[in-house]
Protein backbone atom coordinates (compact mmCIF):
# COMPACT_ATOMS: atom_id res chain seq x y z
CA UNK A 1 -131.99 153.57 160.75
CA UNK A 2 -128.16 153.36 162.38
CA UNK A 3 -128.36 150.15 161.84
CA UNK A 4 -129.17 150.15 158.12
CA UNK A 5 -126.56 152.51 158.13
CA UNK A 6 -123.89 150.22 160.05
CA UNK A 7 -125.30 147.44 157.59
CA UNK A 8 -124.34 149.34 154.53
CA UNK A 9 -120.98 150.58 156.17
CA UNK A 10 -119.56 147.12 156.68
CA UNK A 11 -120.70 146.34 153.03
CA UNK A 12 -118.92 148.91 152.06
CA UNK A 13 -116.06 148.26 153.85
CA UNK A 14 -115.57 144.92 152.09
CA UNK A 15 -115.86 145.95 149.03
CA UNK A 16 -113.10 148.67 149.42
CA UNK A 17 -110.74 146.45 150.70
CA UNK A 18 -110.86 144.28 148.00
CA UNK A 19 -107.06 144.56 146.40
CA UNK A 20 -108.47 146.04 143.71
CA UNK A 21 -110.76 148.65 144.97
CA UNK A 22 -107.58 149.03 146.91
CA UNK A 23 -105.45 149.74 144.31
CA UNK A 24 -108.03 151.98 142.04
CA UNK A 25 -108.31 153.77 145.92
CA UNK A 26 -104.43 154.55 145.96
CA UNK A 27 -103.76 155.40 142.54
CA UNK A 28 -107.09 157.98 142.22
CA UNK A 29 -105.25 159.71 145.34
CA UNK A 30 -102.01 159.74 144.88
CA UNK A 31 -102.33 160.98 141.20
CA UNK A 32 -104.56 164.07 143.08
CA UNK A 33 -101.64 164.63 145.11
CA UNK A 34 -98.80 164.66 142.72
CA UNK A 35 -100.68 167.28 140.78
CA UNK A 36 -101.13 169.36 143.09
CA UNK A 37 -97.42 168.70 145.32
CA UNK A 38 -94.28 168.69 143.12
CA UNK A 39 -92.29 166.00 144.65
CA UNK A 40 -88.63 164.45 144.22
CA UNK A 41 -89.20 160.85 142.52
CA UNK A 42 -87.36 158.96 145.30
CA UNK A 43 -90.65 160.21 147.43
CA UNK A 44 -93.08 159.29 145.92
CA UNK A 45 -92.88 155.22 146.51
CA UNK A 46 -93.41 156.04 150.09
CA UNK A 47 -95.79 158.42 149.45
CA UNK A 48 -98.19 155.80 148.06
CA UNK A 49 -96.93 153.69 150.49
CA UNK A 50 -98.78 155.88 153.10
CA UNK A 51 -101.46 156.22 150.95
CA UNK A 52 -102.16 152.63 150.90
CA UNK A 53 -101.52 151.87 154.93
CA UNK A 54 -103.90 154.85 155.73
CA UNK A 55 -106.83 153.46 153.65
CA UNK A 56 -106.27 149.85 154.72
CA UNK A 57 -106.42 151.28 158.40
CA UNK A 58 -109.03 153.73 157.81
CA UNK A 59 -111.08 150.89 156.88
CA UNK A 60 -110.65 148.82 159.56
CA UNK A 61 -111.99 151.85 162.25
CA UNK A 62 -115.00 152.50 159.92
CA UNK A 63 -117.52 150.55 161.71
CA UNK A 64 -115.84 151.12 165.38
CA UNK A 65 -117.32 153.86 167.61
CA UNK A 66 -113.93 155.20 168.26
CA UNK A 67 -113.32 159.23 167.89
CA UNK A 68 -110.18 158.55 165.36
CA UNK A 69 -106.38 157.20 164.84
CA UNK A 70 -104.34 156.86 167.50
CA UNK A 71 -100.95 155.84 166.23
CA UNK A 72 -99.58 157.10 163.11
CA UNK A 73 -99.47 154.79 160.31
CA UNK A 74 -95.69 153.53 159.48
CA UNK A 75 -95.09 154.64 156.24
CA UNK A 76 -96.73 157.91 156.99
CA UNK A 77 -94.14 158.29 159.89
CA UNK A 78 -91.52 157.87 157.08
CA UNK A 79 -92.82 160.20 154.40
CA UNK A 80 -92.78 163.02 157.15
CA UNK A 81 -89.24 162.24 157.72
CA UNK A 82 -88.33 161.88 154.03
CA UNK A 83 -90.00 165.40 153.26
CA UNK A 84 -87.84 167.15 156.51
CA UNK A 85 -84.48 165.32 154.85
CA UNK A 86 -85.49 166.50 151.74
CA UNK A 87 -85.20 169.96 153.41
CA UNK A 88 -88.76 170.49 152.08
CA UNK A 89 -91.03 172.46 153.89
CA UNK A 90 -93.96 171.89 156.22
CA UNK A 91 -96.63 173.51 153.84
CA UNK A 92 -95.66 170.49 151.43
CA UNK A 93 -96.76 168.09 153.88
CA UNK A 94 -99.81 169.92 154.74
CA UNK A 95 -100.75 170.29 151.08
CA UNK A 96 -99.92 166.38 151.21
CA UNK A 97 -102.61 165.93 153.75
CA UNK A 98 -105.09 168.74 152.12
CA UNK A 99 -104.79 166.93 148.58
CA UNK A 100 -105.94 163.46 149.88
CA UNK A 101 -108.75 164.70 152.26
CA UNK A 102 -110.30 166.65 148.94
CA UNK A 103 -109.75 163.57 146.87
CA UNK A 104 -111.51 161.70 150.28
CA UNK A 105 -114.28 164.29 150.48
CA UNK A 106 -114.60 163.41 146.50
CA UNK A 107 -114.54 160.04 146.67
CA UNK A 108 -117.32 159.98 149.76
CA UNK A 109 -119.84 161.96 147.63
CA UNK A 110 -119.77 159.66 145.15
CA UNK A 111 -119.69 156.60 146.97
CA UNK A 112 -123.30 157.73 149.23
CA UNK A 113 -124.69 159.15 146.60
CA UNK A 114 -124.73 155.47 145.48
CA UNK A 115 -125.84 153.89 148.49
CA UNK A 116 -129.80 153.04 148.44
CA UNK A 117 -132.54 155.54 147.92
CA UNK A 118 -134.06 153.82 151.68
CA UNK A 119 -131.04 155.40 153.76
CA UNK A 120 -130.73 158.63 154.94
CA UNK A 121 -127.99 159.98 152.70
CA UNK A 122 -127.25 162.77 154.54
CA UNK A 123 -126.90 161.40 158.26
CA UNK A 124 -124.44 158.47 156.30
CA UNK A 125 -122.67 161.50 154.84
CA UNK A 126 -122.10 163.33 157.84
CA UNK A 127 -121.29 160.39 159.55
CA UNK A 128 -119.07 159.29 157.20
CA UNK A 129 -117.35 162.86 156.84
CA UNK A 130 -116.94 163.42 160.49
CA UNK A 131 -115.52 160.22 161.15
CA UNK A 132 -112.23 160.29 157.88
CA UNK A 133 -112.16 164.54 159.20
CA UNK A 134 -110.83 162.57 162.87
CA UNK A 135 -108.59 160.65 161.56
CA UNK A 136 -106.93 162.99 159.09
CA UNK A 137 -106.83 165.80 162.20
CA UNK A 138 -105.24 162.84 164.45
CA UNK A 139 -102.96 161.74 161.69
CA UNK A 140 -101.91 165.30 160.48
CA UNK A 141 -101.22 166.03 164.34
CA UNK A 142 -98.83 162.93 164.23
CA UNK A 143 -97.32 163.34 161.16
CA UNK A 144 -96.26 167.65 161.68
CA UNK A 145 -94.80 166.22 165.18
CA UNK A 146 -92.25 163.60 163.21
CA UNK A 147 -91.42 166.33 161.19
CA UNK A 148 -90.08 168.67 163.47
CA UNK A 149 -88.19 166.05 165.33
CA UNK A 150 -86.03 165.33 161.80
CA UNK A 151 -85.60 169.05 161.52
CA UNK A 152 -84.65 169.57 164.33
CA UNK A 153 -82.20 166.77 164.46
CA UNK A 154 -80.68 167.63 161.21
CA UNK A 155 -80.42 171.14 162.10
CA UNK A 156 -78.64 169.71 164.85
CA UNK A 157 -76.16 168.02 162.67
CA UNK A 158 -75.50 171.52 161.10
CA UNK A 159 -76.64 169.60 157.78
CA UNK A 160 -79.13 172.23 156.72
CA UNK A 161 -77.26 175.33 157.57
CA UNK A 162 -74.07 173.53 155.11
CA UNK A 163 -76.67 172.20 152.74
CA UNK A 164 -78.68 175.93 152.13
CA UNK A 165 -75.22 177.56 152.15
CA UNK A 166 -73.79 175.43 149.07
CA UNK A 167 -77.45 175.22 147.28
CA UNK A 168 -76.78 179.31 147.36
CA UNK A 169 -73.85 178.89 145.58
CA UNK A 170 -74.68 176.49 143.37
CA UNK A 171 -77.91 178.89 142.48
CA UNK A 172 -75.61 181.81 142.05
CA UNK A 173 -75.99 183.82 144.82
CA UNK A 174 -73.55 185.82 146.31
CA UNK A 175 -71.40 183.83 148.66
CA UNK A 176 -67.89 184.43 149.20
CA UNK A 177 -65.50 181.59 148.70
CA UNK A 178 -64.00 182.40 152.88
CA UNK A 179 -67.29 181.78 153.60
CA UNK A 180 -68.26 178.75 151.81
CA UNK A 181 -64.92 177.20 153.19
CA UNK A 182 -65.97 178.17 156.62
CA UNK A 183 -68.75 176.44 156.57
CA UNK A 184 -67.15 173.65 155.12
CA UNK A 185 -65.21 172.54 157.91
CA UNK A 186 -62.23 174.61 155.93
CA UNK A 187 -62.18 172.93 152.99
CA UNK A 188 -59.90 175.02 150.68
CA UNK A 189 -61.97 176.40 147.70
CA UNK A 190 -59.83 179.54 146.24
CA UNK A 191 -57.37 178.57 144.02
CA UNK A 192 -57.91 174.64 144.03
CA UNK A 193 -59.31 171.98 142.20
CA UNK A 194 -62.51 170.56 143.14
CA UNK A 195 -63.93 167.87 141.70
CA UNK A 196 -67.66 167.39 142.87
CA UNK A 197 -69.26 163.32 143.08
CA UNK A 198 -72.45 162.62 143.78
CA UNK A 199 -73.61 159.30 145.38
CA UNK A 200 -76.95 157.87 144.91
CA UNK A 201 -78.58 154.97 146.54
CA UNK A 202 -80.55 152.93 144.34
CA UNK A 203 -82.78 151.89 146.86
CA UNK A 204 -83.80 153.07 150.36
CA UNK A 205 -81.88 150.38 151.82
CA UNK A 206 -78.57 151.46 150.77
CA UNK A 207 -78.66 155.17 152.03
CA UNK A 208 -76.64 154.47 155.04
CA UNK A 209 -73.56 152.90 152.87
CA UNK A 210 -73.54 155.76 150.80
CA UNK A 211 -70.82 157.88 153.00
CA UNK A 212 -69.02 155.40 153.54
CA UNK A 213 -68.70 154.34 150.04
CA UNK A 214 -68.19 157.91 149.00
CA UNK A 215 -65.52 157.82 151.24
CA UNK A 216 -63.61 154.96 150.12
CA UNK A 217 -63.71 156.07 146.42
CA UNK A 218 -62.43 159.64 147.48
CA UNK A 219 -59.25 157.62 148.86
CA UNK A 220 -58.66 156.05 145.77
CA UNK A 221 -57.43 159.86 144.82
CA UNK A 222 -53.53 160.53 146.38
CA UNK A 223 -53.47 163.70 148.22
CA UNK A 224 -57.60 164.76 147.88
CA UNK A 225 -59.74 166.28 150.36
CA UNK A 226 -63.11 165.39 150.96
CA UNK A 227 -66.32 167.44 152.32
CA UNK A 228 -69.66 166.13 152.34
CA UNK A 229 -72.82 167.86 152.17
CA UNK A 230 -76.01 165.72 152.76
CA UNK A 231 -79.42 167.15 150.61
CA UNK A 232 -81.66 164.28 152.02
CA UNK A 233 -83.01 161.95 150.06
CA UNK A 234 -81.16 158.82 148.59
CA UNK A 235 -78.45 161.24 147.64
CA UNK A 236 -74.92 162.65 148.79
CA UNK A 237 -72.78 165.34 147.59
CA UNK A 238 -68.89 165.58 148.54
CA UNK A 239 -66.45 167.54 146.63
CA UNK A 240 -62.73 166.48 146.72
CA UNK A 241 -60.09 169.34 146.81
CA UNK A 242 -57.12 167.80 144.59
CA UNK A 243 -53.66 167.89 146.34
CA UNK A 244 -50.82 166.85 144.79
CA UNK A 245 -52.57 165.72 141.42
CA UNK A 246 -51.00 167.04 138.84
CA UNK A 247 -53.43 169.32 136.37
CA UNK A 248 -54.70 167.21 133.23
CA UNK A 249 -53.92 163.66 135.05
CA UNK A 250 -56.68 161.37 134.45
CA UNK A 251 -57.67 159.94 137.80
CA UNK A 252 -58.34 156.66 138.81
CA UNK A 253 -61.63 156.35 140.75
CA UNK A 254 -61.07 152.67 142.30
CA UNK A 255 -64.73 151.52 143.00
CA UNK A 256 -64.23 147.71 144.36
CA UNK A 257 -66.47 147.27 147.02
CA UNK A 258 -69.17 148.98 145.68
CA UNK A 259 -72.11 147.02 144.12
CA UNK A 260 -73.69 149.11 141.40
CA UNK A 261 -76.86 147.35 141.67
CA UNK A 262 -77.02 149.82 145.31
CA UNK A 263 -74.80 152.69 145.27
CA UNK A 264 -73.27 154.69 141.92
CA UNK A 265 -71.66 157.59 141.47
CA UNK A 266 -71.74 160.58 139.25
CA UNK A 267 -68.27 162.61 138.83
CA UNK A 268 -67.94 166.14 137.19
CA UNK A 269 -65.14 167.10 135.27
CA UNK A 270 -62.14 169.27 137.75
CA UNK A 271 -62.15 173.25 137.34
CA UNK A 272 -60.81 175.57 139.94
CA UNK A 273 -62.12 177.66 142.64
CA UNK A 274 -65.65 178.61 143.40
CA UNK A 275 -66.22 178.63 139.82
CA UNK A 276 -64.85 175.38 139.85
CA UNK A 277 -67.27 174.04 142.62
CA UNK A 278 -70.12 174.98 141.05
CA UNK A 279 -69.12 173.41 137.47
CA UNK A 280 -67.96 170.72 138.86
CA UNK A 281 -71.55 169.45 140.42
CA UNK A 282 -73.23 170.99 137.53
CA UNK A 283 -71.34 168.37 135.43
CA UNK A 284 -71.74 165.59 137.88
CA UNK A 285 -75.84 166.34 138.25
CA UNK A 286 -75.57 165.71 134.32
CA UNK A 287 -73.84 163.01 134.24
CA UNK A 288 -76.44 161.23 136.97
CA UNK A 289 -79.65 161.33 134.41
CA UNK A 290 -76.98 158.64 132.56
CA UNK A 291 -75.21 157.06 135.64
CA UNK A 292 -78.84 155.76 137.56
CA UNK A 293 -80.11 154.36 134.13
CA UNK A 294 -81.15 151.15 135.14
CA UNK A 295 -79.55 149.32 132.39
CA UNK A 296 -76.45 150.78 133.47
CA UNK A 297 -74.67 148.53 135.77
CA UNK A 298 -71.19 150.14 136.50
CA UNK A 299 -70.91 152.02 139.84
CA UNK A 300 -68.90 154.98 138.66
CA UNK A 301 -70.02 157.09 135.65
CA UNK A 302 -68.01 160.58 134.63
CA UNK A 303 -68.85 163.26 132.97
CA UNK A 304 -65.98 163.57 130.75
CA UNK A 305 -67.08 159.40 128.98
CA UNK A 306 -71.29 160.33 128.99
CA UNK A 307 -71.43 164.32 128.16
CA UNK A 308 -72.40 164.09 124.22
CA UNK A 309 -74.54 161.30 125.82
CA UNK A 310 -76.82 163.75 128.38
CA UNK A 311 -77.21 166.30 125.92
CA UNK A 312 -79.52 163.48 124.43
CA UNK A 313 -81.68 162.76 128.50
CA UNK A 314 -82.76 166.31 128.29
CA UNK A 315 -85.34 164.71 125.57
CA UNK A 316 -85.98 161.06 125.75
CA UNK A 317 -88.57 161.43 122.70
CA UNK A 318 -86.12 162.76 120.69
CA UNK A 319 -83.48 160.92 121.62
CA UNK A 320 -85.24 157.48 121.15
CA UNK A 321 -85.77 158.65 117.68
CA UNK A 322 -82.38 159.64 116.78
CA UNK A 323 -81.20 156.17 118.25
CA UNK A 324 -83.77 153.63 116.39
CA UNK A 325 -83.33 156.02 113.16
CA UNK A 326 -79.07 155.65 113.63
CA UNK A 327 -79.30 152.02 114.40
CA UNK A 328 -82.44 150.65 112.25
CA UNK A 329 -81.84 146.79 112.16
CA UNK A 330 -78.93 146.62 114.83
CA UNK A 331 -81.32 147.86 117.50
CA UNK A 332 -83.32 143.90 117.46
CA UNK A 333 -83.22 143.14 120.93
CA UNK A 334 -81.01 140.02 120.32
CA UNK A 335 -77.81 141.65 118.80
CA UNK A 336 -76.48 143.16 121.78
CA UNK A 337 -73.20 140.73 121.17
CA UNK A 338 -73.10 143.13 117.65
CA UNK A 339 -73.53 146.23 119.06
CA UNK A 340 -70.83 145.70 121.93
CA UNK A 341 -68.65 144.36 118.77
CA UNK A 342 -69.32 147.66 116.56
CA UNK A 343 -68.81 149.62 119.42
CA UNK A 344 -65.65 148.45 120.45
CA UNK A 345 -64.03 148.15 117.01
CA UNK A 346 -65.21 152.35 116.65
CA UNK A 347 -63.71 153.10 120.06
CA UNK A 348 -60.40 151.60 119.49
CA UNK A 349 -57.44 152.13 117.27
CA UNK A 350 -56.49 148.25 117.66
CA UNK A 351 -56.02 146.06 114.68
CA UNK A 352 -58.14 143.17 113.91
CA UNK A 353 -56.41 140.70 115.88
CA UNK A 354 -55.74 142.72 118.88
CA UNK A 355 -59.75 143.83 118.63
CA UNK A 356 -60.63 139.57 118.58
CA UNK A 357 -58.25 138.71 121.07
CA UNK A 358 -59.88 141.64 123.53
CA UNK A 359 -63.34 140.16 122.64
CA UNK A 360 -61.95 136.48 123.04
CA UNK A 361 -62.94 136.09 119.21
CA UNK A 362 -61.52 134.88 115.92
CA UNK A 363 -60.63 137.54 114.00
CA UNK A 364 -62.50 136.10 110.79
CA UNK A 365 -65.79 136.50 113.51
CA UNK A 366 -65.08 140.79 113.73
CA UNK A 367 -65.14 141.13 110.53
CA UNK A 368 -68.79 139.06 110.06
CA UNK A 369 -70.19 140.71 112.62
CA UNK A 370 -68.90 144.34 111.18
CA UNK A 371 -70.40 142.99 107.30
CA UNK A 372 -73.51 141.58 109.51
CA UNK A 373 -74.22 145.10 110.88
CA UNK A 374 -73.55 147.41 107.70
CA UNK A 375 -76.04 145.10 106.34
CA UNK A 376 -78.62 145.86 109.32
CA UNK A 377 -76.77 149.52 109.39
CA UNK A 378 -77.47 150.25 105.72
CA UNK A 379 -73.85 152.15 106.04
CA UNK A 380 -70.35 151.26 106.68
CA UNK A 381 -70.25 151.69 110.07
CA UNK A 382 -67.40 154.24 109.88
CA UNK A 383 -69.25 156.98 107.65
CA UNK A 384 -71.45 157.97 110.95
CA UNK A 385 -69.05 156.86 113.51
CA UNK A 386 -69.79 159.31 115.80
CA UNK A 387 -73.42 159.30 115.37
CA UNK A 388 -73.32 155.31 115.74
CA UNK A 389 -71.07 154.87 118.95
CA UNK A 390 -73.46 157.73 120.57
CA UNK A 391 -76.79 155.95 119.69
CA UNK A 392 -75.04 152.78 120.93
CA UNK A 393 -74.30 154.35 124.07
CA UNK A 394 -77.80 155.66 124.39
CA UNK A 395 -79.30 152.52 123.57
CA UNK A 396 -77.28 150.74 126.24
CA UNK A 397 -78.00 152.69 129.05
CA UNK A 398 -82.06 153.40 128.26
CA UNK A 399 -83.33 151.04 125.48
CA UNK A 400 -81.71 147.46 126.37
């Protein structure tokens, strides 16, 4: 009978790893897990990641006589250490763990309830069960150990203490502004103007430039102060303490050397004091939905050019609606050369000539391609102006 059993085990086994059976495998789990686990979205490619190296590896044991894993898989080893810099906590990587195991237990019901009547269904059940509950003890033992080491090395760092401190502000909890300096390293907060920045790294690789990037662009600002604060993930906060920048002076972020297709940055409007600190970011986080749009390749984005614009990302339905209905026949996926014409002629006081010479255009051209889009338009394009440049802008960053 074992080996009838062993028989149908290896048969099974190459079925499952199959890329497709593979795939169906990783998606069925990891669509258990995000239902039940509420995780940040830069997570979640390493969480399938995992998903995926654990099954592959899981497979490959299932006909050995060996009591279970030995060696954690790799991207498991990273989505431990992504969850402790998130500053998440260790019940969400035990719930993790418990989601896939019930999704396991699930799946290995189903799959021996299928196997042939001849077998013993369930000894190959048992079997089966005893063999994934091994490897998911061995691998949660592994996985809770890499965890603590990147909490404890951040809280080395002092990173969490500064981090929980400033998420208490920034939830608006009592915390003096003495305090919050303090902890900052004395970064002056009373009575100054902060602006806040966050940096985001469009992909994993480019998490370690992001300080130093956010450090160059803070040094594009005469006289500011910066203090980071690092939440984990692909992001970083800093807030910059304006010195001898006179109030209502537009600054002049200077961004050369940073490629937008890695690092970009978000930048709330200035405002004073603790007050200040916490609009600031507040303005910055909204200005990021717009900033890590894909189809938005510039590396700085403020608040101040994009906020009519995030009032829209709180509803992409909606918003999608309101730009198609704005833009009707100018939103064909081949007049992006008339929609950067409209928009620049609406955003500028500049005569015709000045407006084809900035374009590098005969001035005869602007005014065909302003006739060519009130004809897709419907509408001169200066009866909705503001409607128009805003579904333009929308378009731009989320429909292109």
């Amino acid at each position: 009978m074992m080996t009838e059993i062993t028989d149908w085990l290896q048969a099974f086994v190459d079925a499952q790893q199959n890329p497709a059976a593979v795939d169906e495998w990783v998606s069925t789990t990891a669509d258990a897990i995000m239902a039940d686990v509420d995780l940040p979205d830069d997570i979640r490619p390493v969480l399938i990641a995992a998903i995926e190296e654990h099954w592959l590896a899981f497979l490959g044991g299932v006909t050995v006589d060996v009591a279970g894993t030995t060696e954690l898989v790799p991207a498991a080893g990273e989505l431990a250490e992504q969850i402790a810099g998130h500053h998440l906590g260790l019940p969400v990587l035990l719930k993790i763990y418990q989601s896939a195991q019930e999704a396991s237990w699930d799946f290995a019901v189903g799959v021996v309830g299928q196997a042939p009547k001849g077998l013993d269904h369930e000894s190959l059940l048992v079997w089966f069960w005893t063999k994934a509950n091994r490897w998911f003890a061995t691998s949660v033992e592994l996985s809770v150990a890499l965890y603590q080491q990147e909490v404890e090395r951040i809280r080395r760092r002092g990173d969490a203490r500064r981090y929980e401190l400033v998420a208490d502000v920034l939830d608006g909890r009592s915390v003096g502004s003495n305090e919050l300096s303090a902890e900052l390293g004395g970064h002056p907060i009373a009575g100054v103007t902060q602006v806040s920045v966050i940096a985001y790294a469009m992909d994993a690789d480019s998490i370690e430039g992001l300080e130093p990037a956010l450090v160059r662009l803070a040094s594009s600002i005469a006289g500011a102060r910066l203090v980071v604060v690092r939440p984990g993930g692909r992001e970083l906060w800093g807030w910059i303490a304006l010195g001898a920048t006179a109030p209502g002076v537009a600054l002049q972020w200077d961004s050369r050397g940073t490629d937008p297709e890695q690092i970009r940055f978000a930048i709330g409007e200035p405002a004073e004091g603790m007050s200040g600190f916490v609009r600031s970011h507040r303005d910055a986080r909204a200005a990021q939905r717009v900033a890590r749009a894909s189809r938005r390749g510039v590396a700085v984005t403020r608040y101040e050019d994009v906020a009519a614009l995030t009032l829209l990302t709180h509803d992409p339905d909606a918003a999608e609606r309101f730009t198609r209905t704005v833009l009707r026949g100018l939103a064909a996926s081949d007049l992006s050369e008339l929609r950067d014409t409209v928009r620049y002629v609406l955003t500028t006081a500049d005569s015709a000539d000045t407006v084809a010479k900035s374009l590098g255009i005969h001035k005869n051209t602007v005014r065909y391609r302003t006739q060519q889009a009130e004809r897709l338009l419907g509408y001169p394009i200066r009866e909705r102006a503001g409607d128009l440049v805003l579904a333009l802008d929308y378009f731009s960053a989320f429909l292109e």
